[in-house]
N, C-alpha and C. Protein backbone atom coordinates (compact mmCIF):
# COMPACT_ATOMS: atom_id res chain seq x y z
N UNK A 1 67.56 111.80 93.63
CA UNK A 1 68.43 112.56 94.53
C UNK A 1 69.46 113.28 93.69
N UNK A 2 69.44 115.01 93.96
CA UNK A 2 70.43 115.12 93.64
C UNK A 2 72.11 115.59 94.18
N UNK A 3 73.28 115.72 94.17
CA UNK A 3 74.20 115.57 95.03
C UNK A 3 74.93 117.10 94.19
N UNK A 4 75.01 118.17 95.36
CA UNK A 4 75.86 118.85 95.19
C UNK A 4 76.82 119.54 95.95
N UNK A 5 78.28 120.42 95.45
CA UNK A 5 79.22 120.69 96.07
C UNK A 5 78.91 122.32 96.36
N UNK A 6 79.46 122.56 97.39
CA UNK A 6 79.58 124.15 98.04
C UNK A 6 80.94 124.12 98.42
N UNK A 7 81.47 125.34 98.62
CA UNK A 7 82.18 126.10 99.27
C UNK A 7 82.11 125.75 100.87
N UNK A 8 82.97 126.11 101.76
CA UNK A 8 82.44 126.57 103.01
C UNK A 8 81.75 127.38 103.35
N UNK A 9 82.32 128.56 102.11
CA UNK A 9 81.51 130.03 102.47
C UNK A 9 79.97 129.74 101.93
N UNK A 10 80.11 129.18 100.62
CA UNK A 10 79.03 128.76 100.37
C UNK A 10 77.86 128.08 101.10
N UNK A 11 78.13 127.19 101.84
CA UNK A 11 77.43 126.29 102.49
C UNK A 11 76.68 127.42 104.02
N UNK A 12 77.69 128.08 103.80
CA UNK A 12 77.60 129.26 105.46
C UNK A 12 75.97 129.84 105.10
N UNK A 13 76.57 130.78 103.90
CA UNK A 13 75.66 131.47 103.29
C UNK A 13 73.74 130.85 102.91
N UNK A 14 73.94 129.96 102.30
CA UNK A 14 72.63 128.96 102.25
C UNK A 14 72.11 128.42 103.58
N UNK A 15 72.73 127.99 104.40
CA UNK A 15 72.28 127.88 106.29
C UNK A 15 71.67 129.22 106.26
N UNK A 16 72.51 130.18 106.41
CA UNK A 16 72.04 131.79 107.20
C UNK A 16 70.78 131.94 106.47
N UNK A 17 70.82 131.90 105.13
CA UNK A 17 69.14 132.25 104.36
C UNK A 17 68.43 131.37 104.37
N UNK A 18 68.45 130.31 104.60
CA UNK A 18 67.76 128.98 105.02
C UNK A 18 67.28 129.92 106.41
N UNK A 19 67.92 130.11 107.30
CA UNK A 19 67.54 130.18 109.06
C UNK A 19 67.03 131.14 108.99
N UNK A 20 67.29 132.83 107.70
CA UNK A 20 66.57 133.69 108.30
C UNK A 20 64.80 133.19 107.75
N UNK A 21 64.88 132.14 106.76
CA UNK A 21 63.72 132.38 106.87
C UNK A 21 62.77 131.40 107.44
N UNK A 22 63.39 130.50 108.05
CA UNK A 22 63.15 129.66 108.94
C UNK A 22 62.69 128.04 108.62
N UNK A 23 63.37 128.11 107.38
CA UNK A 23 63.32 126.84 106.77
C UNK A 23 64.52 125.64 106.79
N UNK A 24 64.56 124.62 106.10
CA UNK A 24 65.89 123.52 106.36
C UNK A 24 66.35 124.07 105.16
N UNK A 25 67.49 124.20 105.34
CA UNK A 25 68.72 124.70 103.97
C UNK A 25 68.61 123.60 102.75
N UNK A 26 67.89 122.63 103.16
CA UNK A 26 67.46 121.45 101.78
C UNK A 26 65.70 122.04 101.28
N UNK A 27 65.12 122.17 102.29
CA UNK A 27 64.11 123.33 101.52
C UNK A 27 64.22 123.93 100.98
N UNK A 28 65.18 125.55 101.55
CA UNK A 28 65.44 126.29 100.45
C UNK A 28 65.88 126.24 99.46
N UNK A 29 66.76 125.03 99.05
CA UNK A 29 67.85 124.61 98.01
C UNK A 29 66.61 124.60 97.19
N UNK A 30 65.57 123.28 97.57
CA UNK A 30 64.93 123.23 96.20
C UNK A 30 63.56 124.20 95.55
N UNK A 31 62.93 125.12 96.90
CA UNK A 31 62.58 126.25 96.49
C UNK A 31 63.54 126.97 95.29
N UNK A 32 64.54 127.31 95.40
CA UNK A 32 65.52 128.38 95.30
C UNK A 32 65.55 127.38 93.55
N UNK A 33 66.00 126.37 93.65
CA UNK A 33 66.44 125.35 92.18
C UNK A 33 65.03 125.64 91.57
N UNK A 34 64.01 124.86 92.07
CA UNK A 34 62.45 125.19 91.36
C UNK A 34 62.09 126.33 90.80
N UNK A 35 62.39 127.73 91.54
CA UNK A 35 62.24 128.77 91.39
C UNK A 35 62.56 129.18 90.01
N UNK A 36 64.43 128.78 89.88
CA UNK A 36 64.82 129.16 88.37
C UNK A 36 64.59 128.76 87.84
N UNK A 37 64.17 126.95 88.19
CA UNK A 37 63.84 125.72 86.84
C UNK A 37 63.05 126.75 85.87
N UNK A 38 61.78 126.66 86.81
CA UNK A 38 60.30 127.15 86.05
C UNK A 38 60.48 128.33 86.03
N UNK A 39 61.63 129.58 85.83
CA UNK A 39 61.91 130.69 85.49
C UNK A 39 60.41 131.90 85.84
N UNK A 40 60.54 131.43 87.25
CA UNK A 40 59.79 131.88 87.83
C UNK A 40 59.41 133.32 88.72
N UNK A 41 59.01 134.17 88.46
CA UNK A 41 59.54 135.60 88.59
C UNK A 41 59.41 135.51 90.74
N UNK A 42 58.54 134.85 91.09
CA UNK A 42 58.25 134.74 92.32
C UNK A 42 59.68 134.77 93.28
N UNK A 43 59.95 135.67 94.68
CA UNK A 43 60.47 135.20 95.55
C UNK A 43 60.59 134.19 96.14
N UNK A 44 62.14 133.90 96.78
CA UNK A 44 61.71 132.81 97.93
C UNK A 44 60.63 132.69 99.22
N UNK A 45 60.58 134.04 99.09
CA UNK A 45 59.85 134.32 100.54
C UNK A 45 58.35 133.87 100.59
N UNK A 46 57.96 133.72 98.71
CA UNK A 46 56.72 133.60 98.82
C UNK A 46 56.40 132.28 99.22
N UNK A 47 57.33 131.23 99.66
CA UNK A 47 57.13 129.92 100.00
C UNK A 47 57.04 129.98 101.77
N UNK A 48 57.69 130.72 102.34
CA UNK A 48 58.17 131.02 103.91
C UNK A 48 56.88 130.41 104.35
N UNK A 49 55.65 130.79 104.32
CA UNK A 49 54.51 129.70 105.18
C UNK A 49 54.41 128.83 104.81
N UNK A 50 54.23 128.68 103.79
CA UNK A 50 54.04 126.93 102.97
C UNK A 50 55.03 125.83 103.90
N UNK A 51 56.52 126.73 103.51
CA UNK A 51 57.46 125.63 103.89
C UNK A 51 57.20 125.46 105.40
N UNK A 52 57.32 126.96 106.07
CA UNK A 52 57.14 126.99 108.04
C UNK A 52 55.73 125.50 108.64
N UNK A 53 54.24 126.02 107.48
CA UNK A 53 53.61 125.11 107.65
C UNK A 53 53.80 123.65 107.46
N UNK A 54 54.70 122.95 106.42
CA UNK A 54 55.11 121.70 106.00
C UNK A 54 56.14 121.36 106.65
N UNK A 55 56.75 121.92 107.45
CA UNK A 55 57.91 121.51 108.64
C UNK A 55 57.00 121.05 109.95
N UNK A 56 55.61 122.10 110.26
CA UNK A 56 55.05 121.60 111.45
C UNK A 56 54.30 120.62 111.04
N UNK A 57 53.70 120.28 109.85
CA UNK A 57 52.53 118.85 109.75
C UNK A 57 53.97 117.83 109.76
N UNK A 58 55.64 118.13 109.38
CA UNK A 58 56.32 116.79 109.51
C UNK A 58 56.41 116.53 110.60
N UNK A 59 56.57 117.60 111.73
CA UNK A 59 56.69 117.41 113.21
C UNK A 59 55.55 116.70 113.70
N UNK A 60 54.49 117.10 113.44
CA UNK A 60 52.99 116.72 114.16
C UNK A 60 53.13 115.20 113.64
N UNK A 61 53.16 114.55 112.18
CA UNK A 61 53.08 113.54 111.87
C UNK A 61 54.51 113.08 112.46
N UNK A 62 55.22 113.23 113.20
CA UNK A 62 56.23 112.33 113.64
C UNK A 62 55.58 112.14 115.11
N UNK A 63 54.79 113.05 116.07
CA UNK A 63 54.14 112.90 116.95
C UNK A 63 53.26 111.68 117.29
N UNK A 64 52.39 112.01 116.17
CA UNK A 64 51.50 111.18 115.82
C UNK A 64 51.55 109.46 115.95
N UNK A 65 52.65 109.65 115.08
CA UNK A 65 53.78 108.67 115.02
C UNK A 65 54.05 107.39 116.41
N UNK A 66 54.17 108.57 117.20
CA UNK A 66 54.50 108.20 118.51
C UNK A 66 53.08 107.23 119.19
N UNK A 67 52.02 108.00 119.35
CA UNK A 67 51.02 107.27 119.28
C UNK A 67 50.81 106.07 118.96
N UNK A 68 51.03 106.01 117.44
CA UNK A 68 51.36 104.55 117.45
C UNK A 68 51.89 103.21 118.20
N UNK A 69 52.96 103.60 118.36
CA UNK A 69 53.80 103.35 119.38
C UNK A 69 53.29 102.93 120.75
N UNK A 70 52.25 103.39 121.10
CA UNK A 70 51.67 103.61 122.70
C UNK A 70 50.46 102.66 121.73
N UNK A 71 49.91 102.28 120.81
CA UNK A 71 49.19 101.47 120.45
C UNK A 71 49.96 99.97 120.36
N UNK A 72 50.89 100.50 119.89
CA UNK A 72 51.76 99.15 119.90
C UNK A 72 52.05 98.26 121.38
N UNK A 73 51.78 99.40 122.25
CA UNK A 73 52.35 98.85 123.66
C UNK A 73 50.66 98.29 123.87
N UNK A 74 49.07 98.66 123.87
CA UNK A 74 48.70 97.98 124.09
C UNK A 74 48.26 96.81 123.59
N UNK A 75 48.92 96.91 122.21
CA UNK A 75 48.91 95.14 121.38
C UNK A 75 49.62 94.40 122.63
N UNK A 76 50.77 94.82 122.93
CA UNK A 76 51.31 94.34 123.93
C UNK A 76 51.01 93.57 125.09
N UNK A 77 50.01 94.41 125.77
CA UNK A 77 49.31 94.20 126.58
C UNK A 77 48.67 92.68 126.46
N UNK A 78 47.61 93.43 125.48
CA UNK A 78 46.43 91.93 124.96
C UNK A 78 47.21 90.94 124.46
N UNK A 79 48.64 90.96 124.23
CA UNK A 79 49.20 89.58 123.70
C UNK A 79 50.00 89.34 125.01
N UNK A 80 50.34 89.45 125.92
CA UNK A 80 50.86 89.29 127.29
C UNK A 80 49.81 88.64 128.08
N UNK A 81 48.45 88.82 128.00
CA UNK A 81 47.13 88.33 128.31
C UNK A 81 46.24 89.05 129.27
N UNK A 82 46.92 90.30 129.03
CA UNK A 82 46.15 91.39 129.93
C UNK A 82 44.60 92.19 129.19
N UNK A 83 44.63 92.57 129.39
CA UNK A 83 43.46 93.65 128.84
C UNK A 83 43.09 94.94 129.25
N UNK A 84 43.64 95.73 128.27
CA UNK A 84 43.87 96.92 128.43
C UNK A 84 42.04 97.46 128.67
N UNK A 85 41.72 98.69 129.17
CA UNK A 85 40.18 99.47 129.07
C UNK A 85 39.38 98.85 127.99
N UNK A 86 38.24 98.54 128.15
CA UNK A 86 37.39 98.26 127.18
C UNK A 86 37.13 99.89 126.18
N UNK A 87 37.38 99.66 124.78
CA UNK A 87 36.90 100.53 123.99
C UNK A 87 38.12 101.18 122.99
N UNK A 88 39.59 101.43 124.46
CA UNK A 88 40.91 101.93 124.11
C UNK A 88 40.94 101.59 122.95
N UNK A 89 41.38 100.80 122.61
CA UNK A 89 42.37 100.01 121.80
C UNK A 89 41.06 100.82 120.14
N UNK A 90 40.52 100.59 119.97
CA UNK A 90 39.27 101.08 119.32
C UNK A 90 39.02 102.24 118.79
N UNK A 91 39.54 102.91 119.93
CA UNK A 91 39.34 104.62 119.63
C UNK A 91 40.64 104.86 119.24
N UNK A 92 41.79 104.73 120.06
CA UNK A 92 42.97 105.19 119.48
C UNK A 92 43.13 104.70 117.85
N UNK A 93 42.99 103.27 117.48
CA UNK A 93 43.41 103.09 116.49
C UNK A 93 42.18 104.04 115.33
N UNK A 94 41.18 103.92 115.53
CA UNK A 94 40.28 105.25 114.68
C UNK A 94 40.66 106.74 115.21
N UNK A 95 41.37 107.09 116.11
CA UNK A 95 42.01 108.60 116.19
C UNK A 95 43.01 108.41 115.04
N UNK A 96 43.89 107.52 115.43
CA UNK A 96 44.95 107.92 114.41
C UNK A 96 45.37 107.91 113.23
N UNK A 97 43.92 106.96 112.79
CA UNK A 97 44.35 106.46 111.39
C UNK A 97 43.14 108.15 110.69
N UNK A 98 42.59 108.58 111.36
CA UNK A 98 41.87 109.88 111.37
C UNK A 98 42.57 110.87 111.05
N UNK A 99 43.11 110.97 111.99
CA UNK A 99 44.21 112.40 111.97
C UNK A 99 44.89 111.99 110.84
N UNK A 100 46.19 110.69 110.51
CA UNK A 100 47.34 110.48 109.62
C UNK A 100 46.45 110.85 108.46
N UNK A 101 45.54 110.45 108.37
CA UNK A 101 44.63 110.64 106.77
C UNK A 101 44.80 112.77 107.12
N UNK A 102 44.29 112.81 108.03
CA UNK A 102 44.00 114.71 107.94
C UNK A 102 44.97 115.43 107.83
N UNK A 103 46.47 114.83 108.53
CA UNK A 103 47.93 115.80 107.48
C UNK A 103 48.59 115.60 107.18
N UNK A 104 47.90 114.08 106.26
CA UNK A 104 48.74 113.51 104.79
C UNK A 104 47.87 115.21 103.55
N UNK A 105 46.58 114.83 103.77
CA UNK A 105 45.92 115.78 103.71
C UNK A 105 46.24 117.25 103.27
N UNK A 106 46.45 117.45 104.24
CA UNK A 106 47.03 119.06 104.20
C UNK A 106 48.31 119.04 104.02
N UNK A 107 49.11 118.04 104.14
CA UNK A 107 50.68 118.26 103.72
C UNK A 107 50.54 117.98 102.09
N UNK A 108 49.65 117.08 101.55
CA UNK A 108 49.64 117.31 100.07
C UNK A 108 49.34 118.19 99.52
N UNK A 109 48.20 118.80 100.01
CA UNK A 109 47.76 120.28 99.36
C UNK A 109 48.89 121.11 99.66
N UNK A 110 49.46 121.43 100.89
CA UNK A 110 50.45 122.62 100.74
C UNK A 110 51.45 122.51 99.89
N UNK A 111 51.90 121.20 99.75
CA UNK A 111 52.87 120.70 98.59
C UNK A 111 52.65 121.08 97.19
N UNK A 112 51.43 120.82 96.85
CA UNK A 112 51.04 121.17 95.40
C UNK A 112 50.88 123.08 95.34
N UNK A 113 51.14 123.80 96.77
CA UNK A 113 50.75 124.92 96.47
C UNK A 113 52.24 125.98 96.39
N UNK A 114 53.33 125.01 96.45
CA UNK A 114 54.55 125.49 96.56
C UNK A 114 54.86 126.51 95.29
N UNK A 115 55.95 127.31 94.73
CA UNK A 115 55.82 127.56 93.69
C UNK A 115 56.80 126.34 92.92
């Protein structure tokens, strides 16, 4: 982690170009840091889908997430001594462990395709 100081104006300024391009102002920071590390002739902009796309697989995988959750409730169930649909419990847990594998997936590749 690293920890740094801004301005107010400063801090204003990095939000607004963060938002116009529709990324988290900690995205752009380390686009923007990476960029000069590796003295890199590339724009920020050339990241704008990468990053837009790696904000929606964090959203989707927090969704996903949720699912879980609704799996958890029918552990619930079967340990309460009920019994949820024959098959449920079965499929959801092979949906999700499906999908989490498919945009761990694609969130690694877009990661490695950052500049």
């Amino acid at each position: 982690m690293i920890a740094v100081r801004f301005t107010a104006e400063e801090k204003a300024e990095i939000i607004a170009a963060a938002a116009r391009r529709r990324v988290y102002p900690a995205g752009f920071l380390a686009t923007a840091g990476l960029t000069a590390a590796r003295g890199s002739a590339a724009p920020l902009d050339t990241n704008d889908q990468l990053d837009a796309a790696i904000d929606e697989l964090a959203a989707l995988r927090a969704q996903v997430s949720r699912v879980g959750n609704n799996i958890n409730q029918i552990a619930y169930v079967y340990n309460a001594g009920g019994q949820p649909r024959s098959g449920h419990l079965d499929h959801a847990l092979r949906t999700l462990v499906r999908t989490l594998a498919q945009v761990d997936a694609v969130a690694h590749t877009l990661v490695r395709k950052r500049v």
